[in-house]
C-alpha atoms as a PDB file:
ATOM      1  CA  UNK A   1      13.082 -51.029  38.758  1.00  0.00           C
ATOM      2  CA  UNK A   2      12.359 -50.300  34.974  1.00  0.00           C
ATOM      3  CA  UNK A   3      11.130 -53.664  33.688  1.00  0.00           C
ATOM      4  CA  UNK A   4      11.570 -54.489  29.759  1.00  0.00           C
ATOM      5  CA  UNK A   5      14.926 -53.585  29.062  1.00  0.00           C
ATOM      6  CA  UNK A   6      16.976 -54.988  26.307  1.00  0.00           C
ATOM      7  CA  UNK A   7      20.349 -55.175  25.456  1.00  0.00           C
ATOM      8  CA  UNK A   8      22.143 -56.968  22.432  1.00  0.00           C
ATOM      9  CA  UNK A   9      25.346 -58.317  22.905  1.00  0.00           C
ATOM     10  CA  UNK A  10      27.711 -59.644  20.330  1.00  0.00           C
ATOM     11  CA  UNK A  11      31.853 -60.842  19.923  1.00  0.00           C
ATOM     12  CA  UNK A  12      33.832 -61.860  17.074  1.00  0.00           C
ATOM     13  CA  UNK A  13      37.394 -61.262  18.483  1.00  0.00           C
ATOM     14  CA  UNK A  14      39.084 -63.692  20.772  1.00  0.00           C
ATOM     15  CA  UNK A  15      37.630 -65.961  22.799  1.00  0.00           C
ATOM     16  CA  UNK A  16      33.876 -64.948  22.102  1.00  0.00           C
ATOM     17  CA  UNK A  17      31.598 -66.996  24.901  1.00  0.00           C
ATOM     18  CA  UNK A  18      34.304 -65.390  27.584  1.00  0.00           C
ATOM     19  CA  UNK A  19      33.866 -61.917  26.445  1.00  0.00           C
ATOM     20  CA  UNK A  20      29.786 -62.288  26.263  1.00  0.00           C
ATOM     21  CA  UNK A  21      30.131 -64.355  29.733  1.00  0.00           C
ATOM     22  CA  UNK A  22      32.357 -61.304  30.823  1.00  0.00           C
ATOM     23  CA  UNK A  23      30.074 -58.310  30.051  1.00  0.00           C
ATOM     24  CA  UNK A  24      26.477 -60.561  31.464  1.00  0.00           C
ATOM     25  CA  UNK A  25      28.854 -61.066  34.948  1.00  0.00           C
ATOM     26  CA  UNK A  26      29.561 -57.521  34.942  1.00  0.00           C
ATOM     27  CA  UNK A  27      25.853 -56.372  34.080  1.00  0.00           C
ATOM     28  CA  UNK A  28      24.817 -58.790  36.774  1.00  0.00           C
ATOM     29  CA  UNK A  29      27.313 -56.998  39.149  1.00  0.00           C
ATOM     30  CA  UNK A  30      26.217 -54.010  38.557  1.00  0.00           C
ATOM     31  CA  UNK A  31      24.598 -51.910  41.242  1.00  0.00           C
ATOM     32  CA  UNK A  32      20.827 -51.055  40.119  1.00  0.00           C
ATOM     33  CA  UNK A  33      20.812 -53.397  37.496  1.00  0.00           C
ATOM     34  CA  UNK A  34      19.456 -57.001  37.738  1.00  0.00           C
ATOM     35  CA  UNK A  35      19.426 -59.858  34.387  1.00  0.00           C
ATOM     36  CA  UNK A  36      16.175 -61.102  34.009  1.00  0.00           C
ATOM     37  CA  UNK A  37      16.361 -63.863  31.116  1.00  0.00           C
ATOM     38  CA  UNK A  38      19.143 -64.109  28.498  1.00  0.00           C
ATOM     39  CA  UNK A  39      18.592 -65.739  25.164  1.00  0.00           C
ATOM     40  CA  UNK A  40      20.479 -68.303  23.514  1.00  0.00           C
ATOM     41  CA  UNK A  41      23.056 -67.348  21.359  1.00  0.00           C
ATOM     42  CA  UNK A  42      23.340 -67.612  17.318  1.00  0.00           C
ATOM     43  CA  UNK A  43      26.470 -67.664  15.811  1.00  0.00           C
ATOM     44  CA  UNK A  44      25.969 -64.978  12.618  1.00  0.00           C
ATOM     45  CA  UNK A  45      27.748 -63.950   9.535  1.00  0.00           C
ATOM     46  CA  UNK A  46      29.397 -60.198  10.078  1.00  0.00           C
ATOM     47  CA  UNK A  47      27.846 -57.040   9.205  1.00  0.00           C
ATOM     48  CA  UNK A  48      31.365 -55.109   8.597  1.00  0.00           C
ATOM     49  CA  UNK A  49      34.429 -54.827   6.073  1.00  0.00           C
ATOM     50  CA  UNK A  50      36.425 -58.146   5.687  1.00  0.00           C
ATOM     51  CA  UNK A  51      38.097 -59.869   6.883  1.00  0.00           C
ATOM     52  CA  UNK A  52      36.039 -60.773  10.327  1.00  0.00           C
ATOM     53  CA  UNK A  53      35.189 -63.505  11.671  1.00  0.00           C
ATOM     54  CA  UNK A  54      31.505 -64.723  12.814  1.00  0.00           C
ATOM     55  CA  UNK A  55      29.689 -63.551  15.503  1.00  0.00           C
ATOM     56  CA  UNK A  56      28.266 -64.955  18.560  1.00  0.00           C
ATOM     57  CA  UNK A  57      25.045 -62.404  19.165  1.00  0.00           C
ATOM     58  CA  UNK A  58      22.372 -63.134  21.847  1.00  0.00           C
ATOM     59  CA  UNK A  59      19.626 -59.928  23.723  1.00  0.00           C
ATOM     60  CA  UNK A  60      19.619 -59.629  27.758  1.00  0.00           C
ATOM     61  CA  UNK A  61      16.579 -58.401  29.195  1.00  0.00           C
ATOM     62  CA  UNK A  62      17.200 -56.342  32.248  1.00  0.00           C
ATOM     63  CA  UNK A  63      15.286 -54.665  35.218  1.00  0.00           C
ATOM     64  CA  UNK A  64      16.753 -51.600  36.084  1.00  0.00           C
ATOM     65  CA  UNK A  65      16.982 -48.098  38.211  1.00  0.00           C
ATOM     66  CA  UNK A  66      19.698 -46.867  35.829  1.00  0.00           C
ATOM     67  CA  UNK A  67      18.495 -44.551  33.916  1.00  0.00           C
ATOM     68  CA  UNK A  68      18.948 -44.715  30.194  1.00  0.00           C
ATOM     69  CA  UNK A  69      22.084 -42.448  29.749  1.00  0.00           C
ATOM     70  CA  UNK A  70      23.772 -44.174  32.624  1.00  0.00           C
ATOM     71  CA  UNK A  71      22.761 -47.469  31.332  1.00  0.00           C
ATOM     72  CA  UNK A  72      24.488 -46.857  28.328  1.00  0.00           C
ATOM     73  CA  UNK A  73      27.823 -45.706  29.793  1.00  0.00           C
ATOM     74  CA  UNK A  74      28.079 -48.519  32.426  1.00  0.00           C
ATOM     75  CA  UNK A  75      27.391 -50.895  28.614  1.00  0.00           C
ATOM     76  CA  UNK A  76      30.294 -48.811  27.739  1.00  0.00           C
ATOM     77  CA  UNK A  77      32.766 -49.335  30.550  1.00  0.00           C
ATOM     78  CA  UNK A  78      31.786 -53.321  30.037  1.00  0.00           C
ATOM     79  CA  UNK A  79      32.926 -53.062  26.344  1.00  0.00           C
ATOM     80  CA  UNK A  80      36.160 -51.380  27.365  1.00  0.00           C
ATOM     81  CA  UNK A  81      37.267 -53.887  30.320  1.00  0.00           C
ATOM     82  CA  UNK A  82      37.016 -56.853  27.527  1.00  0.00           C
ATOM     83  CA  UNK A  83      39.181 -55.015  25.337  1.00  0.00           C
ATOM     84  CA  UNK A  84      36.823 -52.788  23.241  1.00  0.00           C
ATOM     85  CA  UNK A  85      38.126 -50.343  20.906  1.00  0.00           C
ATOM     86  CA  UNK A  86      36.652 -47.899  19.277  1.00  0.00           C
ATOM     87  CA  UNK A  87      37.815 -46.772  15.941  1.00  0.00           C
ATOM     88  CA  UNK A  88      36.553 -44.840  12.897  1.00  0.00           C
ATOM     89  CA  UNK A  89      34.651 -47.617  11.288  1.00  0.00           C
ATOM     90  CA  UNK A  90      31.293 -48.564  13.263  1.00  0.00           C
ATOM     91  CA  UNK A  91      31.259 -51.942  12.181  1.00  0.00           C
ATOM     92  CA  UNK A  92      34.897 -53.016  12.739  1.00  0.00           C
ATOM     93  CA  UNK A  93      35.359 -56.157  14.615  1.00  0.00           C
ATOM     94  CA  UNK A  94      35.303 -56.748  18.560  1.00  0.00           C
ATOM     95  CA  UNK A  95      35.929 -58.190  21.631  1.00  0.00           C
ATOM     96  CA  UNK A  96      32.331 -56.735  22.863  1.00  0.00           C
ATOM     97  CA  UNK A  97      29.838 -55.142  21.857  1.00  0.00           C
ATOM     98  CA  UNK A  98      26.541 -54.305  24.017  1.00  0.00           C
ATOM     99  CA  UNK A  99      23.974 -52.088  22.357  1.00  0.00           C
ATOM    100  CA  UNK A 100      20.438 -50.726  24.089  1.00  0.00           C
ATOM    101  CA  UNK A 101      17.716 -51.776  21.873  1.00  0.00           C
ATOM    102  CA  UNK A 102      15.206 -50.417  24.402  1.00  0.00           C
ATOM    103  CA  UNK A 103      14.123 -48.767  27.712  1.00  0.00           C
ATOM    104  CA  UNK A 104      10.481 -49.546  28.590  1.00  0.00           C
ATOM    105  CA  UNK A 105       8.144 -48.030  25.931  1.00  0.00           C
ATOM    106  CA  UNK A 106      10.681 -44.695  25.724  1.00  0.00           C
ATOM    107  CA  UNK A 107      11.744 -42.774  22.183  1.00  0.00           C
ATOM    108  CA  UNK A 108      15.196 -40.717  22.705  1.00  0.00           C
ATOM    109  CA  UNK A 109      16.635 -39.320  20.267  1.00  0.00           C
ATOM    110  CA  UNK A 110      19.688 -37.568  21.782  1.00  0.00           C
ATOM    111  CA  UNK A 111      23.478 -37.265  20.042  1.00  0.00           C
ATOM    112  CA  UNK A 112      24.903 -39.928  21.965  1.00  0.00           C
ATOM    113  CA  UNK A 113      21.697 -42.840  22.791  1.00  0.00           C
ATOM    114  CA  UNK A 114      18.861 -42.941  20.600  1.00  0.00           C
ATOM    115  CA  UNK A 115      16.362 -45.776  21.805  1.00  0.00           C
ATOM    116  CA  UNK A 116      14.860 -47.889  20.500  1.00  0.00           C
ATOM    117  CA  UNK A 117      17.682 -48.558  18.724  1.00  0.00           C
ATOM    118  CA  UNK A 118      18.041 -46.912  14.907  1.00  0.00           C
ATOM    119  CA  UNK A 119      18.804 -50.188  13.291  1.00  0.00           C
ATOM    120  CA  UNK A 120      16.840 -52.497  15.424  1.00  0.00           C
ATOM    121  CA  UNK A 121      14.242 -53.403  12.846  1.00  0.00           C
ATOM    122  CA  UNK A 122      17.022 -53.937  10.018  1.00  0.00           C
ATOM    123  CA  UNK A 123      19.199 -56.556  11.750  1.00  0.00           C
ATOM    124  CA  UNK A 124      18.200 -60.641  12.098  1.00  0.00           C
ATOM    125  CA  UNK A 125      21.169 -60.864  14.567  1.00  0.00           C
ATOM    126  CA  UNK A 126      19.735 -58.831  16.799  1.00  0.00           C
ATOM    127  CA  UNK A 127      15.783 -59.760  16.518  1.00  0.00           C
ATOM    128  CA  UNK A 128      15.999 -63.276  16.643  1.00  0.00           C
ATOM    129  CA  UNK A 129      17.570 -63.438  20.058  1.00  0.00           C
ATOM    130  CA  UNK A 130      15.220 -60.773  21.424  1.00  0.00           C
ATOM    131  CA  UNK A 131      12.893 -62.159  19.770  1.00  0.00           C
ATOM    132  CA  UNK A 132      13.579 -65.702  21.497  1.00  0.00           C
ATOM    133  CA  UNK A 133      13.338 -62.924  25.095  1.00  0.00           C
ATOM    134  CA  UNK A 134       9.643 -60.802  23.705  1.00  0.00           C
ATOM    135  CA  UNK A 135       8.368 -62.264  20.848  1.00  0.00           C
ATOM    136  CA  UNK A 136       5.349 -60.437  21.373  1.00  0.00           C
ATOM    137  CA  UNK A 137       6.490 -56.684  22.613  1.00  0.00           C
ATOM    138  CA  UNK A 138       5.620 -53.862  20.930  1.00  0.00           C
ATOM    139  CA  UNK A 139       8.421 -52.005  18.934  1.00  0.00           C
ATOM    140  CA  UNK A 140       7.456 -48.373  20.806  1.00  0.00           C
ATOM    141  CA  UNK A 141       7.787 -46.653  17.268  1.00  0.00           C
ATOM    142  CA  UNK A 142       6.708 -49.333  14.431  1.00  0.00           C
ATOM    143  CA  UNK A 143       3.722 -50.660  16.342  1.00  0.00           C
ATOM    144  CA  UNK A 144       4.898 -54.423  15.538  1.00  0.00           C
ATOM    145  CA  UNK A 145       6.064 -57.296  17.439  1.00  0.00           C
ATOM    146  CA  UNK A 146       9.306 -58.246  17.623  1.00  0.00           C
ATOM    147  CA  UNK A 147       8.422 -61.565  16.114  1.00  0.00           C
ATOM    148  CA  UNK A 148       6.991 -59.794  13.036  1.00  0.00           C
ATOM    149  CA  UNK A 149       9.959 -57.769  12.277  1.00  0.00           C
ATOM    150  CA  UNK A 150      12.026 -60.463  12.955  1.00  0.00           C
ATOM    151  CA  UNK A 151       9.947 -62.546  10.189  1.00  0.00           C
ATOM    152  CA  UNK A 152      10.390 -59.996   7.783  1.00  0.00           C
ATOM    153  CA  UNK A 153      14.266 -60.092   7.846  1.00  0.00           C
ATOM    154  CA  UNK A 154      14.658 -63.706   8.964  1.00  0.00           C
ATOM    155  CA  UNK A 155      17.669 -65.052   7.547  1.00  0.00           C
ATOM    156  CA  UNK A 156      18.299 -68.603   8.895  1.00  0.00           C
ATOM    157  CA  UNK A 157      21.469 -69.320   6.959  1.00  0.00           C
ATOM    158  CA  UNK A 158      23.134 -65.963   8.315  1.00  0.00           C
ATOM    159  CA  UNK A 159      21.762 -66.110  11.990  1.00  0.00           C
ATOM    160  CA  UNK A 160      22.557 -69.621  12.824  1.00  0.00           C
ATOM    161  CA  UNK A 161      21.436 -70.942  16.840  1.00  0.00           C
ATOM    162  CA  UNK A 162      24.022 -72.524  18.763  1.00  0.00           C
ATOM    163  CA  UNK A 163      23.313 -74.867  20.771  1.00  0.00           C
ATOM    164  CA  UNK A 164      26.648 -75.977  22.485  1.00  0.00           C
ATOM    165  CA  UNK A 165      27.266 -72.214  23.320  1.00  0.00           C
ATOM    166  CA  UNK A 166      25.428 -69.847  26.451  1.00  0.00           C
ATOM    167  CA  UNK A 167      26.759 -66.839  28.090  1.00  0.00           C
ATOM    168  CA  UNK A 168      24.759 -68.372  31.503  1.00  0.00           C
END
């Protein structure tokens, strides 16, 4: 199995810790695919056009034989069986969303999956909880850790931790 594979998964629709306890129960039913930590989850302000609600964001790291395309649309198929849409606006609210932040030490670049992820570096509510996972991995393009990108956009009044809430 591929070791070092992250995922970021978020909710802000609904009943949030069911939809992120949802989509790690189907990730750890998934064939080829096995959950090897999962960080604690921050509640965190939203990214997209009001009005929306928080979010509850946390990173999964994964083992896997999947490769990277197939990862992706088995990350898809999760979103859609908790109610995922998918409209014209990227950062509309939802039920689900899991992104791939990375693969192993792999740079695609391909019209549907580009890892790492584009925006990875920009967003707190995705670092800190992968950075809870890795703090010291590589980013396999920017040559930092995650805990130094994570510093430089560290926010702690919009990426709050939870601790009453866990996708476990």
């Amino acid at each position: 199995m591929q070791g070092q594979v992250y995922v970021a998964m978020g909710s802000n629709l609904g009943d949030r810790d069911a939809h992120l306890a949802a989509g790690l129960a189907a990730l750890r039913a998934t064939a080829g695919v096995e959950v090897v930590a999962v960080s604690p989850l921050y509640e965190t302000d939203p990214v997209g056009p009001p009005p929306q609600g928080p979010y509850l964001n946390g990173a999964i790291e994964l083992a896997t034989t999947l490769t990277p395309d197939a990862l992706l649309e088995r990350l898809l198929a999760i979103e859609v069986s908790q109610g995922r849409t998918r409209g014209p606006d990227r950062n509309a609210p939802r039920t689900l969303d899991l992104d791939l932040l990375l693969y192993g030490d792999r740079k695609l670049a391909g019209p549907d999956l580009e890892v790492p992820h584009p925006r990875l570096a920009d967003r707190p509510f995705v670092l800190e909880p992968l950075c809870d996972l890795a703090p010291d991995l590589i980013h396999p393009t920017l040559g930092e850790t995650i805990e130094t990108l994570a510093r430089k956009v560290r926010d702690p009044a919009a990426v709050r931790r939870q601790t009453s809430s866990s996708p476990l």
